[in-house]
Protein backbone atom coordinates (compact mmCIF):
# COMPACT_ATOMS: atom_id res chain seq x y z
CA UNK A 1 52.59 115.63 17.91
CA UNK A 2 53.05 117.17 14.37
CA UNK A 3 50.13 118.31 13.09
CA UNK A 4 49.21 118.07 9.47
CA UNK A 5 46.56 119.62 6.80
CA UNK A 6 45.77 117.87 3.72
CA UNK A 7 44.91 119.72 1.05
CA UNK A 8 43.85 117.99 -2.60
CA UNK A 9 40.61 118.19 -4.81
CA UNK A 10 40.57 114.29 -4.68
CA UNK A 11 39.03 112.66 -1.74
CA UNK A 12 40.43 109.78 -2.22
CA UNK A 13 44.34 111.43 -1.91
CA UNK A 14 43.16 112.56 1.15
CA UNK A 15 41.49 109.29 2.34
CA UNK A 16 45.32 107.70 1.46
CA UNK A 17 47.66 110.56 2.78
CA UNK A 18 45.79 110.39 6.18
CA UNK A 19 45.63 106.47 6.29
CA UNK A 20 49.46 106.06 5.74
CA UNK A 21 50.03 109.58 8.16
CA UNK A 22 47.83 107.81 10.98
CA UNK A 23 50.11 105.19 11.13
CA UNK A 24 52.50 107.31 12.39
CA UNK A 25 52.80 107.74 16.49
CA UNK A 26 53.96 110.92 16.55
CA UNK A 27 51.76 112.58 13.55
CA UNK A 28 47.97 113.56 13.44
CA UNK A 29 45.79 115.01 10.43
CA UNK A 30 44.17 117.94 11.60
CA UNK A 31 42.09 118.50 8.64
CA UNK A 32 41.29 118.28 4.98
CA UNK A 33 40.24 120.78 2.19
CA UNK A 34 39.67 120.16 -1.66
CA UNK A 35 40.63 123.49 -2.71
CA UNK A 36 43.13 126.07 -2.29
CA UNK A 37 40.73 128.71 -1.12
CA UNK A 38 39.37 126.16 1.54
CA UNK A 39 43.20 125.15 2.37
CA UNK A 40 44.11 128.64 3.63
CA UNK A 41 41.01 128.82 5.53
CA UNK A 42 41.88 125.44 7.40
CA UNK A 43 45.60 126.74 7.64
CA UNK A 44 44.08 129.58 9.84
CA UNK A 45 41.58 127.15 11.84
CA UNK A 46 43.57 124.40 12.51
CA UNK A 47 46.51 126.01 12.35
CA UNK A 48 49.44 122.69 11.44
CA UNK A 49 52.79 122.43 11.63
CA UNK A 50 52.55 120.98 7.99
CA UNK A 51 50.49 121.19 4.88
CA UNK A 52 50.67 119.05 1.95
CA UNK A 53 49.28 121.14 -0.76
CA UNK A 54 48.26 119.74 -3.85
CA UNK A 55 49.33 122.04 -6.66
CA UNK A 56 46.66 121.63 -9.79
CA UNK A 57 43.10 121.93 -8.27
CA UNK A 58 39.75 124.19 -9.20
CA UNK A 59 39.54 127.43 -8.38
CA UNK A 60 41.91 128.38 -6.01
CA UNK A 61 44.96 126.35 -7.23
CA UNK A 62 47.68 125.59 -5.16
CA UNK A 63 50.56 127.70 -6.17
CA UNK A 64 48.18 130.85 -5.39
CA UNK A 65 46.93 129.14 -2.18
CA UNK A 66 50.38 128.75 -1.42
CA UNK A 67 51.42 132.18 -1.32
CA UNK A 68 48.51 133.33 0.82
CA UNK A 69 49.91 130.74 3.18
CA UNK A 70 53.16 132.24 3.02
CA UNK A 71 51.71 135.68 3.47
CA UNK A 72 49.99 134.70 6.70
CA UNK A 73 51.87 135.26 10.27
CA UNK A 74 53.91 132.41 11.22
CA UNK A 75 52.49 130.16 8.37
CA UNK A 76 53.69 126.21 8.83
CA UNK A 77 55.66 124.34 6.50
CA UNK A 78 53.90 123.62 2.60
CA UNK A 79 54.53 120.53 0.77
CA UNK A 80 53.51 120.84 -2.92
CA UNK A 81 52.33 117.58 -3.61
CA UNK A 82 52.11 116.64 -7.38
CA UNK A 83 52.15 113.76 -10.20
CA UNK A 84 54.68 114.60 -11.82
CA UNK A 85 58.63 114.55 -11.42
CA UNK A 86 59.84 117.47 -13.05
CA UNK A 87 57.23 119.72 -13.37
CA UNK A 88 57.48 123.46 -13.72
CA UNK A 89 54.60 123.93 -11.35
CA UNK A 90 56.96 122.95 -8.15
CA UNK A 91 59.35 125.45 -9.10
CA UNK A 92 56.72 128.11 -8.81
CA UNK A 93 54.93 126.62 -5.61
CA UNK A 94 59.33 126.79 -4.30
CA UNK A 95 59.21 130.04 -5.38
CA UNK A 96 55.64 131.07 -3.96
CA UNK A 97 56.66 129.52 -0.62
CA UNK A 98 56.75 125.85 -0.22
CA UNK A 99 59.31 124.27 1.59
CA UNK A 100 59.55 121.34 -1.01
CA UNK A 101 57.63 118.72 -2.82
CA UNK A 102 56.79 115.01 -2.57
CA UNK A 103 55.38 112.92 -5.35
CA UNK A 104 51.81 111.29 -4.94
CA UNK A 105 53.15 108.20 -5.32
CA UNK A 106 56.15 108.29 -2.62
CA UNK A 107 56.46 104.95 -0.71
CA UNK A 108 54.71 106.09 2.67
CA UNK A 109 57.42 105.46 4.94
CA UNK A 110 59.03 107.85 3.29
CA UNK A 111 55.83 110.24 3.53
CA UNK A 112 55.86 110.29 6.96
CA UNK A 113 59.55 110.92 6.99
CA UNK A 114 59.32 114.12 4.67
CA UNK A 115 56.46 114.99 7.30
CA UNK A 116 58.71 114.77 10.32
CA UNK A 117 61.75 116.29 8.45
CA UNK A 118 59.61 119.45 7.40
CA UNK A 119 58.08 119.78 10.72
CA UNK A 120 62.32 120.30 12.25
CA UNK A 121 62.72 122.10 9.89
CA UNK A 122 65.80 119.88 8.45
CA UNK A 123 65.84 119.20 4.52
């Protein structure tokens, strides 16, 4: 099983990332957090294979919650997740750690595909 953490300040991403990730056979959501403080706390609880990270949240924002991730032993796979194409915050959430990024609205097959890619380790 691939293990997942969801991490976004909107409850209702969450509620949608782990219905379309549940459909999957071979993928289960360990957890949620709405902020990037909570996120790295979860990352050391749960401890995923892969965490979609949400990149513009209160408080603790993503990029910064990314590389305290990144700093941790053996850290799991980030996904910046964001609304927009070519923004300049995925660069610095590449740069701080993640592994890549995935628009919020990606067609969930393809979700669960980026999930299972990360998770090998294959890009």
């Amino acid at each position: 099983m691939i293990t997942v953490l969801l991490v976004d300040d909107e409850a209702m991403v969450c509620a949608h990332l782990r219905t379309i990730l549940g459909a999957a056979d071979d993928v289960v959501v360990v957890g949620e957090a709405h902020d990037g403080a909570a996120g790295v706390e979860a990352v050391v609880r749960y401890r995923p294979h892969v965490v979609l990270m949400d990149l513009r949240m209160p408080g603790v924002d993503g990029l910064a919650a990314i590389e305290r991730i990144a700093a941790l032993r053996s850290p799991p796979v980030v996904v910046a997740l964001t609304t927009f194409d070519a923004d300049e915050y995925v660069l610095r959430a590449l740069r701080a750690g993640a592994a890549g990024s995935l628009l919020k609205s990606t067609p969930p097959e393809d979700l669960v595909k980026l999930v299972r890619s990360r998770r090998t380790g294959t890009r």
